[in-house]
N, C-alpha and C. Protein backbone atom coordinates (compact mmCIF):
# COMPACT_ATOMS: atom_id res chain seq x y z
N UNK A 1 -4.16 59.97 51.86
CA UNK A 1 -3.65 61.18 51.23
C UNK A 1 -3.72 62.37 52.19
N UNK A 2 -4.80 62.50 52.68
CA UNK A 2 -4.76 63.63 54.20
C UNK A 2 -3.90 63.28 55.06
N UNK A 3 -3.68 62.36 55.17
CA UNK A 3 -2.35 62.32 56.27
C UNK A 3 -1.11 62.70 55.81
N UNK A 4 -0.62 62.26 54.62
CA UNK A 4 0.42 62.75 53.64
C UNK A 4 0.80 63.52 53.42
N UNK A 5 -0.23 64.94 52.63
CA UNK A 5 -0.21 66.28 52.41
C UNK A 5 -0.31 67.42 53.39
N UNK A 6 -1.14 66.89 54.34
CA UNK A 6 -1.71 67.83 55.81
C UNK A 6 -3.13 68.10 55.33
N UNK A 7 -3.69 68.26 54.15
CA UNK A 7 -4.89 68.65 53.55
C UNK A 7 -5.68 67.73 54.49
N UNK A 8 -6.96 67.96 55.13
CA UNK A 8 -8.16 67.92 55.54
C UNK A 8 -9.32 68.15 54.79
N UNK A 9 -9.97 66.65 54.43
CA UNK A 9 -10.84 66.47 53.10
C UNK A 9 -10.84 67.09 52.04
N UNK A 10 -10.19 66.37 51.27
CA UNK A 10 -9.89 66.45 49.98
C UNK A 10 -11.00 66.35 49.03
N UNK A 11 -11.25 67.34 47.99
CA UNK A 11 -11.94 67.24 46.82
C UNK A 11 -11.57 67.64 45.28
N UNK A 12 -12.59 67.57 44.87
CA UNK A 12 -12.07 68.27 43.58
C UNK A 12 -11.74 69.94 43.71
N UNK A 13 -11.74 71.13 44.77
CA UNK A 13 -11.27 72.32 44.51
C UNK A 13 -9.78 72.08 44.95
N UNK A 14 -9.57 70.72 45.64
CA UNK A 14 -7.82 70.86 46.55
C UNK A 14 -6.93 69.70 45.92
N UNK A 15 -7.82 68.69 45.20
CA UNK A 15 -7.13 67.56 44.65
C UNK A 15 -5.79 67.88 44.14
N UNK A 16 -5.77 68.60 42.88
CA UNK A 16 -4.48 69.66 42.50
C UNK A 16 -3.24 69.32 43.22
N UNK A 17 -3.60 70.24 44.29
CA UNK A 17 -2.26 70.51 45.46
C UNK A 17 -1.64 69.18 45.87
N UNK A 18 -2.91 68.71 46.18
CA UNK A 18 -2.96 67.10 46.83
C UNK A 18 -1.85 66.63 46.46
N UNK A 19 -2.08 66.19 45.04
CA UNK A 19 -1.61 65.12 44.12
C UNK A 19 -0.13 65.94 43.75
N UNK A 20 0.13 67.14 43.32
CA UNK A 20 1.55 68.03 43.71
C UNK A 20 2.10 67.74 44.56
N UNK A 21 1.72 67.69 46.10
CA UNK A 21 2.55 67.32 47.62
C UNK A 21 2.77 66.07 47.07
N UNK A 22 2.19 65.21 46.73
CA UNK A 22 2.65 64.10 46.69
C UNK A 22 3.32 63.68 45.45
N UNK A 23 3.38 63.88 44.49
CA UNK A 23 4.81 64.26 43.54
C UNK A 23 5.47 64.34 43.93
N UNK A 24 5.44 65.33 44.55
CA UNK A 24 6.70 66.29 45.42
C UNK A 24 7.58 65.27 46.30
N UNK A 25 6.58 64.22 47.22
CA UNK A 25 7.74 63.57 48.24
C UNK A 25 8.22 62.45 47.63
N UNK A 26 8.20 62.39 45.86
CA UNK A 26 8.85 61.27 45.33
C UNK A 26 7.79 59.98 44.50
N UNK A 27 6.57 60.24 44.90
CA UNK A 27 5.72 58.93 44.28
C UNK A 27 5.80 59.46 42.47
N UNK A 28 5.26 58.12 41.72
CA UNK A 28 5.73 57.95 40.32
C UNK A 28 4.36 58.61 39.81
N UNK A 29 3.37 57.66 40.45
CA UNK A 29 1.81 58.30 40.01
C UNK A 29 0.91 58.11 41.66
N UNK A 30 0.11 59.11 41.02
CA UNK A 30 -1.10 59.25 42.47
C UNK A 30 -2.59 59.18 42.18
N UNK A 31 -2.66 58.17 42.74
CA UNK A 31 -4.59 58.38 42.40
C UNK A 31 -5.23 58.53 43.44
N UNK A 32 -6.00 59.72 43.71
CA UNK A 32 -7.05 59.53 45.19
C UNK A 32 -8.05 59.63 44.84
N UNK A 33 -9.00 58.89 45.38
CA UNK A 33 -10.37 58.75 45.31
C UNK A 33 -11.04 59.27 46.15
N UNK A 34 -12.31 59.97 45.50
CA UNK A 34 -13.23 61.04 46.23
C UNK A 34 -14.28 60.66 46.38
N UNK A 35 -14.68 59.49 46.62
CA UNK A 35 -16.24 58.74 46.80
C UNK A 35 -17.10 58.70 45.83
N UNK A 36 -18.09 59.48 46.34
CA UNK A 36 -19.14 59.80 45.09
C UNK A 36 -18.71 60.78 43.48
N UNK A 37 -17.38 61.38 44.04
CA UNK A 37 -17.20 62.65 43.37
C UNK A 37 -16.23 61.78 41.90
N UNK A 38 -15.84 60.53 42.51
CA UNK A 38 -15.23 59.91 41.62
C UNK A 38 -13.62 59.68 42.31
N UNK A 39 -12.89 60.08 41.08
CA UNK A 39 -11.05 60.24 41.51
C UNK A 39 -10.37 60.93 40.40
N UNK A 40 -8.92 61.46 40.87
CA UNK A 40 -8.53 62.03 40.24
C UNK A 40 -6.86 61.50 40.03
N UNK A 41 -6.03 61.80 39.13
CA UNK A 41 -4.83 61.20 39.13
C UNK A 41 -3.68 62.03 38.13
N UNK A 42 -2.29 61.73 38.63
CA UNK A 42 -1.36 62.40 37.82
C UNK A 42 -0.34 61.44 37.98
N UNK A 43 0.79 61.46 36.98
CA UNK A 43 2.09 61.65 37.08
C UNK A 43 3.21 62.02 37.12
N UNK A 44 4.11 62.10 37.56
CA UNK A 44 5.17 62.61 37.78
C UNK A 44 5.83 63.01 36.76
N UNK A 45 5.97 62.27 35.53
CA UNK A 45 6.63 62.87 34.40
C UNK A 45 5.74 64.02 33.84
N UNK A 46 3.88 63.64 33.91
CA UNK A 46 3.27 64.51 33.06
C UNK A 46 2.13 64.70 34.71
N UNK A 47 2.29 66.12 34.70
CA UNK A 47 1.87 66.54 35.99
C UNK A 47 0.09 66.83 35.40
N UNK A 48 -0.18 66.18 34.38
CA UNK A 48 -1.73 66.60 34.01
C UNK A 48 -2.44 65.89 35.13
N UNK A 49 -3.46 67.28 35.75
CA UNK A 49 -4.57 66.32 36.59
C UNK A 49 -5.66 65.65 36.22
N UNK A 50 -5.98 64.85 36.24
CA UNK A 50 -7.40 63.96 35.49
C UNK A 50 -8.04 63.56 36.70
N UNK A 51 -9.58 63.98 36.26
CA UNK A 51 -10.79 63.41 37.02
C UNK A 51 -11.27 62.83 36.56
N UNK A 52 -11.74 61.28 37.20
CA UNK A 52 -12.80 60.25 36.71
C UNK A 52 -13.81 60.24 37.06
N UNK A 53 -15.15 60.97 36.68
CA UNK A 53 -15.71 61.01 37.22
C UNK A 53 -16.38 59.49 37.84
N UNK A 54 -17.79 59.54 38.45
CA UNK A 54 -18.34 58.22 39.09
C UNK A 54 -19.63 58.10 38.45
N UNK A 55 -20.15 57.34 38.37
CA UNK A 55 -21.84 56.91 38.02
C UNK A 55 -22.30 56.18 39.38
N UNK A 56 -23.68 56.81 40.15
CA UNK A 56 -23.91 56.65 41.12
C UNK A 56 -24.71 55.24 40.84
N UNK A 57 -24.40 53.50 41.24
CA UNK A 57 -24.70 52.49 40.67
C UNK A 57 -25.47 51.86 42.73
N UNK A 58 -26.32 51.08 42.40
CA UNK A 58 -27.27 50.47 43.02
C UNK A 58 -26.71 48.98 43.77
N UNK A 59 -25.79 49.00 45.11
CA UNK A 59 -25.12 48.06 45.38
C UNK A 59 -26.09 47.21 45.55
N UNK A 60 -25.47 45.69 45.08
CA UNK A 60 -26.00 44.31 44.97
C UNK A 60 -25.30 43.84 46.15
N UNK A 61 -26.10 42.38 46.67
CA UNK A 61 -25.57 41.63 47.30
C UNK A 61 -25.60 40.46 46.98
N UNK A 62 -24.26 39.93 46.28
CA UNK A 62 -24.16 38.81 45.41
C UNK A 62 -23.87 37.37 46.47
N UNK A 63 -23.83 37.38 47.44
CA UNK A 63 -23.51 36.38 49.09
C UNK A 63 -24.72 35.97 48.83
């Protein structure tokens, strides 16, 4: 998505724009993911932004 928009680390104060530029050059829906912060997503017909947030979970090693 930073390569896409020009935005340089993306979060939840720039996600917004983010996910707008990229409307903008034609995609249907956009989801970017923010690590710990979670992700956020829209569509094109309905430009609502939604954040998911994350639950910080205890990686296993199931190998």
């Amino acid at each position: 998505a930073e390569i896409m928009t020009g935005i340089q680390g993306i979060n939840l104060q720039n996600a917004q724009e983010a996910l707008n530029i990229l409307l903008d050059k034609g995609c249907d829906t956009v989801i970017i993911t923010l690590g710990a912060a979670g992700s956020v997503f829209a569509s094109r017909e309905q430009r609502k932004f939604t954040h998911v947030p994350t639950d910080i979970v205890k990686p296993v090693d199931t190998t």
